[in-house]
Protein backbone atom coordinates (compact mmCIF):
# COMPACT_ATOMS: atom_id res chain seq x y z
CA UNK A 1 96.99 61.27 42.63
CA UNK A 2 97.17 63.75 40.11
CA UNK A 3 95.83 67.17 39.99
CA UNK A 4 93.11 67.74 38.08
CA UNK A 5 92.97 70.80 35.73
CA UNK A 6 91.00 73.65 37.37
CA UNK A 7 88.97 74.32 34.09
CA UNK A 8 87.65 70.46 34.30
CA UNK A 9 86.59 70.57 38.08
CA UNK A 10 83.44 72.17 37.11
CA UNK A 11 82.59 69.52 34.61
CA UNK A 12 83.48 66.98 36.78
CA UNK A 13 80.99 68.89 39.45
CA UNK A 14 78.38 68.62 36.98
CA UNK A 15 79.02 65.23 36.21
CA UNK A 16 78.68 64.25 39.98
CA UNK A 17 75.74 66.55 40.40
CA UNK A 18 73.90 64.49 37.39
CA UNK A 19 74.95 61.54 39.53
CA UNK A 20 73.09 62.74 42.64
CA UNK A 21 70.01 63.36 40.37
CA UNK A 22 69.40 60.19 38.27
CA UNK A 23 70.97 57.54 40.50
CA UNK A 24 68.05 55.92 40.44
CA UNK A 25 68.01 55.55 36.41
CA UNK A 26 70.49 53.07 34.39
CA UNK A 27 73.55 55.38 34.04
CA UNK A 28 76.39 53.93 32.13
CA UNK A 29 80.00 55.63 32.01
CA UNK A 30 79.28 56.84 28.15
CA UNK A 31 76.84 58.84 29.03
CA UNK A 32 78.33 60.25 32.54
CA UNK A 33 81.60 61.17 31.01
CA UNK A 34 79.46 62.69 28.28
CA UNK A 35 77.86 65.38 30.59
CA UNK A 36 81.37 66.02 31.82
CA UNK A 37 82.36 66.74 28.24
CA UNK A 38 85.36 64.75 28.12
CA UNK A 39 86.07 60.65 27.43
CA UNK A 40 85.34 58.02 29.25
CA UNK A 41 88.78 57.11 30.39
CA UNK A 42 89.55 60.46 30.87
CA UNK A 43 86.82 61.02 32.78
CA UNK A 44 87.11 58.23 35.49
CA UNK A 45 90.83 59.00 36.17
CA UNK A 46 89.83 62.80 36.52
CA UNK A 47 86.72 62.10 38.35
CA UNK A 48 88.58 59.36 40.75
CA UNK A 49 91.68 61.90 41.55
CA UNK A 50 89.14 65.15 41.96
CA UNK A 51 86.67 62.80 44.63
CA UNK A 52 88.84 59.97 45.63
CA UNK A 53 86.35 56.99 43.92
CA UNK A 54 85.52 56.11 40.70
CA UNK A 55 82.15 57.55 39.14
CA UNK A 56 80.54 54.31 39.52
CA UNK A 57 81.68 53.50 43.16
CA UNK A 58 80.30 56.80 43.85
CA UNK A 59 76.86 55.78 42.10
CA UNK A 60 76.75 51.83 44.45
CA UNK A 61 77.71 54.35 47.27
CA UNK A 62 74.70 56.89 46.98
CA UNK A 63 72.32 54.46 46.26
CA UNK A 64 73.50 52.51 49.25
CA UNK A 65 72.94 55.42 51.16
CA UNK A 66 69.03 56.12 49.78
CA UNK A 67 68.54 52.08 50.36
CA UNK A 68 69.96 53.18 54.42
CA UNK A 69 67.44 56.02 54.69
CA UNK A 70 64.88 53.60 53.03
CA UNK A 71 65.14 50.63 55.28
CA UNK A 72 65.19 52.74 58.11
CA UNK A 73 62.15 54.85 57.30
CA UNK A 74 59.84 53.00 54.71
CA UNK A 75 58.02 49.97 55.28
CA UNK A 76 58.61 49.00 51.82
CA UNK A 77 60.54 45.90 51.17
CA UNK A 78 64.35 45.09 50.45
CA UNK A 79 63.45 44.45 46.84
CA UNK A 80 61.06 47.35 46.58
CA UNK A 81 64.16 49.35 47.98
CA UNK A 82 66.59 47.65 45.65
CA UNK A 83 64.70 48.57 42.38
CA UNK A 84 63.79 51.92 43.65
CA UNK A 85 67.20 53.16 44.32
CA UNK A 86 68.34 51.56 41.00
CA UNK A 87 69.49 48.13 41.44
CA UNK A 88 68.18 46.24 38.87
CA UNK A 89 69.39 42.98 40.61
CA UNK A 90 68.46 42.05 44.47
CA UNK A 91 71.35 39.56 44.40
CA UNK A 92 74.13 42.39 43.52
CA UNK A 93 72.35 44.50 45.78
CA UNK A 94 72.34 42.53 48.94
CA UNK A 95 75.90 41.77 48.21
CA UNK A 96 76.95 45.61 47.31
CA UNK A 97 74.95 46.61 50.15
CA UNK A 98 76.76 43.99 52.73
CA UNK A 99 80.33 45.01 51.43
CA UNK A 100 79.59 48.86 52.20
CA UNK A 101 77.78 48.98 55.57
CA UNK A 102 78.64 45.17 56.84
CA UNK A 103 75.73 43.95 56.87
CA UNK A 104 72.65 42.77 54.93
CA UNK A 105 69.78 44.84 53.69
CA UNK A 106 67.13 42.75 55.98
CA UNK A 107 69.73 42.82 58.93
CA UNK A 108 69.97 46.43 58.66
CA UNK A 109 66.63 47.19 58.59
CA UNK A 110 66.13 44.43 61.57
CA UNK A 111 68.63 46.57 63.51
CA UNK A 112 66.36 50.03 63.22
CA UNK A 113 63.17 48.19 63.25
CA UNK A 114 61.92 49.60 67.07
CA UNK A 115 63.97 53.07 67.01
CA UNK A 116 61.79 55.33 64.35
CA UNK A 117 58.65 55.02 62.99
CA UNK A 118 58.15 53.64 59.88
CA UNK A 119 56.47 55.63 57.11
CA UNK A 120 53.69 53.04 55.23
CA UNK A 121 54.70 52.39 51.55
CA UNK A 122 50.64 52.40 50.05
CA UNK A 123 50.79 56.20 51.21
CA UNK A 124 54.45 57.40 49.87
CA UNK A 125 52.52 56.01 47.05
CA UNK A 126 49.29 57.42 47.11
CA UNK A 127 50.11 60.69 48.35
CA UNK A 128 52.47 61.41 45.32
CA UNK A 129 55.67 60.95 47.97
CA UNK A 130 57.64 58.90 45.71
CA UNK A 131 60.48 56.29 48.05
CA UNK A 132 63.22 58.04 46.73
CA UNK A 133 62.27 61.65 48.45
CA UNK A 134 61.00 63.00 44.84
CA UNK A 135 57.88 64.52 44.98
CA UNK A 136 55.64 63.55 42.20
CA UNK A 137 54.18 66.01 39.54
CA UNK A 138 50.74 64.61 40.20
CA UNK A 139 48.69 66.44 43.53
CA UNK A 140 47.69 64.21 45.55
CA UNK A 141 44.48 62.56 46.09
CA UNK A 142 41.76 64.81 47.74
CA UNK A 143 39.76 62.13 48.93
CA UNK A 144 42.79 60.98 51.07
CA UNK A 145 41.79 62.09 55.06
């Protein structure tokens, strides 16, 4: 690996940071490498020497790791999970999903099913508690007991 010029390691933060923020939105590398100021080549060698990954392995990987929390929490489904955490395919998420942790979305869950307490979709929902730990701008419902 090669360094990466100090001066670019705060773009590159920002970059990753915007990342963290919208994974659950299309992102494409255009417009990644465009908050990091820089092109997109550029940006994906810098960005894969500064954090070891490309930008978009790093994207599959945090949204792999909201689907985890999901599936372990939510009593939402796998495809509910899959489009909330910006899949826009259940097919190449079961199969991203399986390649990173090992196993499938439904085995996963399966696996946590009687150690926590599941949290009901209808009230993430309703109570403005969106699945992906956002907290709406609307209040919640004050007829809700």
């Amino acid at each position: 690996m090669t360094a990466v010029p100090v001066q670019l390691l705060a773009h590159l933060r920002r970059a990753r940071d915007h990342l963290d923020r919208h994974y659950r939105e299309p992102l494409d590398l255009d417009a990644v490498a465009a908050v990091a100021r820089v092109s997109k080549y550029h940006f994906v060698r810098c960005f894969e020497s500064a954090y070891g990954e490309t930008p978009m392995r790093y994207l599959t990987r945090r949204r792999i790791e909201r689907a985890q929390d999901l599936l372990r929490s939510a009593n939402l489904t796998v495809t509910e999970i899959c489009m909330t955490v910006g899949f826009s395919s259940l097919g190449s998420f079961s199969s991203r999903f399986t390649a990173v942790v090992g196993m499938s979305p439904t085995a996963y869950r399966d696996r946590w099913a009687h150690s926590t307490a599941h949290i009901p979709g209808c009230f993430l929902f309703m109570n403005g508690v969106l699945p992906n730990g956002a907290i709406s701008k609307k209040p919640p419902r004050a007829d809700v007991q």
